[in-house]
N, C-alpha and C. Protein backbone atom coordinates (compact mmCIF):
# COMPACT_ATOMS: atom_id res chain seq x y z
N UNK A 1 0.84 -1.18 0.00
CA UNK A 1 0.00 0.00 0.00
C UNK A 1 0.88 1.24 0.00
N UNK A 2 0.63 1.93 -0.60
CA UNK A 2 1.41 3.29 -0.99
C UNK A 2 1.36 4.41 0.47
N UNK A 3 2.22 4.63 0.80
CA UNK A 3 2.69 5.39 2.13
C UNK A 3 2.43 7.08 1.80
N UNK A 4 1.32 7.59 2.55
CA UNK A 4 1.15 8.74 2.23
C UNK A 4 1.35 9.61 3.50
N UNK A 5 1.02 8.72 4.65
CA UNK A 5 1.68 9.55 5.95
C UNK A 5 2.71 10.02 6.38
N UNK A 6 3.42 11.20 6.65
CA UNK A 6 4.78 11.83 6.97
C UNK A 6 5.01 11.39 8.48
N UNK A 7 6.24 11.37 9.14
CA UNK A 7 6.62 11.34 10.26
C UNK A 7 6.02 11.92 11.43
N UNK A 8 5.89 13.09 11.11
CA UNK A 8 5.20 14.24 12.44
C UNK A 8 3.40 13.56 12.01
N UNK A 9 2.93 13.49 10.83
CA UNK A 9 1.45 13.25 11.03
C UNK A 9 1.67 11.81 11.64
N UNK A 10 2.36 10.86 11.47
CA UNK A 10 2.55 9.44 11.78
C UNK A 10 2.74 9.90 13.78
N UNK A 11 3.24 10.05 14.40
CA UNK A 11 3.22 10.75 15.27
C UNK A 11 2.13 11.03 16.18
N UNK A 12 1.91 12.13 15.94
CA UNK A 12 0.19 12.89 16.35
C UNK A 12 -1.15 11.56 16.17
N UNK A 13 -0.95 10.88 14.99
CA UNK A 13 -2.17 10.01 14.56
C UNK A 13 -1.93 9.19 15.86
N UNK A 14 -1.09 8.50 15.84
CA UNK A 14 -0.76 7.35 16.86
C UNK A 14 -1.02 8.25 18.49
N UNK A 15 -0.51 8.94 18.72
CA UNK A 15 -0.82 9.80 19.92
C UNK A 15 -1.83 10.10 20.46
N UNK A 16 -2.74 11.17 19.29
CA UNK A 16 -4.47 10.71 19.57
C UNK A 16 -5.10 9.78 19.57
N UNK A 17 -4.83 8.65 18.93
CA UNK A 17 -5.85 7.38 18.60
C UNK A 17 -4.99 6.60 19.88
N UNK A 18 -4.14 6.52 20.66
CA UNK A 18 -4.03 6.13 22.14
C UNK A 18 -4.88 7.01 22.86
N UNK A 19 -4.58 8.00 22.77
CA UNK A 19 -5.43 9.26 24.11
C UNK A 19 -7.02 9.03 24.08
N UNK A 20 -7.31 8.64 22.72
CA UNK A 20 -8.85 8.25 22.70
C UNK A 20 -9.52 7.27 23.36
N UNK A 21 -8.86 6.22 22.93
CA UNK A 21 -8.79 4.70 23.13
C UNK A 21 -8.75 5.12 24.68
N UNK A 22 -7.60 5.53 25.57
CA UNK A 22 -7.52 5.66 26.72
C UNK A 22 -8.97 5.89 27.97
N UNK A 23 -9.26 7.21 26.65
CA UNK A 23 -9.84 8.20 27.42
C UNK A 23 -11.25 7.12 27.73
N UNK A 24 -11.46 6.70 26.44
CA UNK A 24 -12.67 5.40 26.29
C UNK A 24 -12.53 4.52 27.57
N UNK A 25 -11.55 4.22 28.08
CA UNK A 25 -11.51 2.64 28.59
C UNK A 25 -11.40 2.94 30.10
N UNK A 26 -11.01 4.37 30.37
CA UNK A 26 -11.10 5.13 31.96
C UNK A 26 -12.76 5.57 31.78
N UNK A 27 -13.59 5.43 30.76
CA UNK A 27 -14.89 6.26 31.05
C UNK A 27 -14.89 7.59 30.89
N UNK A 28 -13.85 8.41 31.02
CA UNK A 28 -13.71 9.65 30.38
C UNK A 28 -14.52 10.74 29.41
N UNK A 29 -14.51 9.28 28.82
CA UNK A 29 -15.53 9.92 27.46
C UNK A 29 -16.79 8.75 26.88
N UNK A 30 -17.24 8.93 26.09
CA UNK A 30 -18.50 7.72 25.74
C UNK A 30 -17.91 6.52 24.84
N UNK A 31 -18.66 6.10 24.58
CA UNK A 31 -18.28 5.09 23.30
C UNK A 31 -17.71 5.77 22.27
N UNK A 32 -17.51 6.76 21.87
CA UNK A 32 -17.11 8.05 20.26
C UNK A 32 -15.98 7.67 21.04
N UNK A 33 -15.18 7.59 21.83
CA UNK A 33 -13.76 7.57 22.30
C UNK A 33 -12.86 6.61 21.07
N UNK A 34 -13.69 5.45 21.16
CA UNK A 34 -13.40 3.94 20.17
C UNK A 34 -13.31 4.56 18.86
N UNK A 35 -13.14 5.80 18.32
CA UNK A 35 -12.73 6.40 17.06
C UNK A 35 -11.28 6.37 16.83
N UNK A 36 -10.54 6.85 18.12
CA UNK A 36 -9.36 6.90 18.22
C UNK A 36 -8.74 5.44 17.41
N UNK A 37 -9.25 4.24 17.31
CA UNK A 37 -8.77 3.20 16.35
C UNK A 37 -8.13 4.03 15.19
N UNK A 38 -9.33 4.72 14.76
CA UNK A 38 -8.99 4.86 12.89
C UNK A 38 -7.29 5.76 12.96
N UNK A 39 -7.14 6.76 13.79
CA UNK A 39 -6.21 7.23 13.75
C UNK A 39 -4.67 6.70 14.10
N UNK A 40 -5.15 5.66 14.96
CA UNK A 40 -3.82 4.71 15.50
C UNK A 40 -3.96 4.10 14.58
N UNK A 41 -4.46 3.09 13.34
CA UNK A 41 -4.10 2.36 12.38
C UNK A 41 -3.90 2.49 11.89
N UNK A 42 -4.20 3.92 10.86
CA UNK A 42 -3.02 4.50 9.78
C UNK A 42 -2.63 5.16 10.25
N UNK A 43 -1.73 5.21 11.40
CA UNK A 43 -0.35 6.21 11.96
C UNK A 43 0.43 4.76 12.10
N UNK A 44 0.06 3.43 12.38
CA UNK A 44 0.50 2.31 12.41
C UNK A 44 0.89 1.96 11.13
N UNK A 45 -0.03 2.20 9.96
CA UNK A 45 0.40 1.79 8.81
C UNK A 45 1.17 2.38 8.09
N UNK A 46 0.88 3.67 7.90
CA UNK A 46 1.38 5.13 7.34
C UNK A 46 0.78 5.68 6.50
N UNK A 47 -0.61 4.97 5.60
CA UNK A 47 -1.39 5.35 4.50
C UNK A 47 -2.83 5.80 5.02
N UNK A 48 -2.79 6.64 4.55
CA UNK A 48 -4.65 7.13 4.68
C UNK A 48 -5.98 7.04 4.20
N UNK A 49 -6.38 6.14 3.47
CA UNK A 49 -7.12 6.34 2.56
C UNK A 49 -8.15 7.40 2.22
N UNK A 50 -8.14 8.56 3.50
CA UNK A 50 -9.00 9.48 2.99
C UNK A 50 -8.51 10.37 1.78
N UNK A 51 -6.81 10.62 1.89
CA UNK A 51 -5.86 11.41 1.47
C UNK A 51 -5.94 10.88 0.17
N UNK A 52 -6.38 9.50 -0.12
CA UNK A 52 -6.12 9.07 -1.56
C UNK A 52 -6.56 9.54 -2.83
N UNK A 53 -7.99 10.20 -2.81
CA UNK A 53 -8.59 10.46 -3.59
C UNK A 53 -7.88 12.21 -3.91
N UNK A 54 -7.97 12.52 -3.21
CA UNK A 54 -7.27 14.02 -3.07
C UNK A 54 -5.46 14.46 -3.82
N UNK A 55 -5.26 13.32 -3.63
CA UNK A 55 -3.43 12.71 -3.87
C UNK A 55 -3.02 13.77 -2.94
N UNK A 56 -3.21 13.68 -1.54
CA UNK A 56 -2.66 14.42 -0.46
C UNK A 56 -1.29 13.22 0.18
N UNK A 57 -0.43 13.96 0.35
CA UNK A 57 0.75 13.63 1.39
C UNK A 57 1.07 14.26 1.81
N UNK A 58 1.17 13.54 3.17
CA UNK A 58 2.27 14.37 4.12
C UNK A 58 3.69 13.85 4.25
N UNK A 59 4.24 13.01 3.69
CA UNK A 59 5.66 12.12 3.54
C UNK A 59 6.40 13.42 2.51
N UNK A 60 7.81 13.61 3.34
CA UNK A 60 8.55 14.15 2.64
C UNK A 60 9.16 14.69 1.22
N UNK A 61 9.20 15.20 0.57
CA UNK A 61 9.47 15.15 -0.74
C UNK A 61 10.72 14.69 -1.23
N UNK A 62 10.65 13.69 -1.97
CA UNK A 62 12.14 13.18 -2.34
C UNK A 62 12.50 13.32 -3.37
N UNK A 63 13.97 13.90 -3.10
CA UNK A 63 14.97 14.59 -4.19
C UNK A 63 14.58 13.90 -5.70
N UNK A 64 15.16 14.90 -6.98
CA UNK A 64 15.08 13.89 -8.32
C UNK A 64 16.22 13.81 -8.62
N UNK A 65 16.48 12.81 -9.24
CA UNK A 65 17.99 12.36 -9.67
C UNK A 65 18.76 13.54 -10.35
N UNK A 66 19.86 14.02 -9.31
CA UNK A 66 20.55 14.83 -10.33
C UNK A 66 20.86 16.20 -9.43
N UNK A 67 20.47 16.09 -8.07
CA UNK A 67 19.35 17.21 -7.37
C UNK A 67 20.32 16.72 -6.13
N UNK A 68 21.30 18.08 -5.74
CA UNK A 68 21.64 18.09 -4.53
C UNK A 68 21.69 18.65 -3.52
């Protein structure tokens, strides 16, 4: 699957989708907590599929041959 997530969004995704999950399982918050999945699995994977249709990335731009 084609990697469209950058480092810092890879990051944050995984960060919130724990804090959610968390917040869910202390009672914190309601069942909407269990959203936090979607964001921990593509910060786990690195691809987004919302980003796909859009041809959005956040992954670095890499040099073209020739280019220093």
């Amino acid at each position: 699957m084609l990697q469209n997530v950058g480092s810092i969004d890879r990051i944050a995704r995984v960060l919130i989708g724990l804090a959610l999950i968390a917040a869910a399982l202390f009672g914190w918050v309601g069942g909407w907590g269990w959203i936090g999945l979607l964001p921990l699995v593509t910060g786990l994977m690195g691809s987004c599929p919302a980003y796909l249709p859009f041809g959005f990335s956040t992954c670095a731009a890499k040099g073209r041959a020739g280019e220093r």
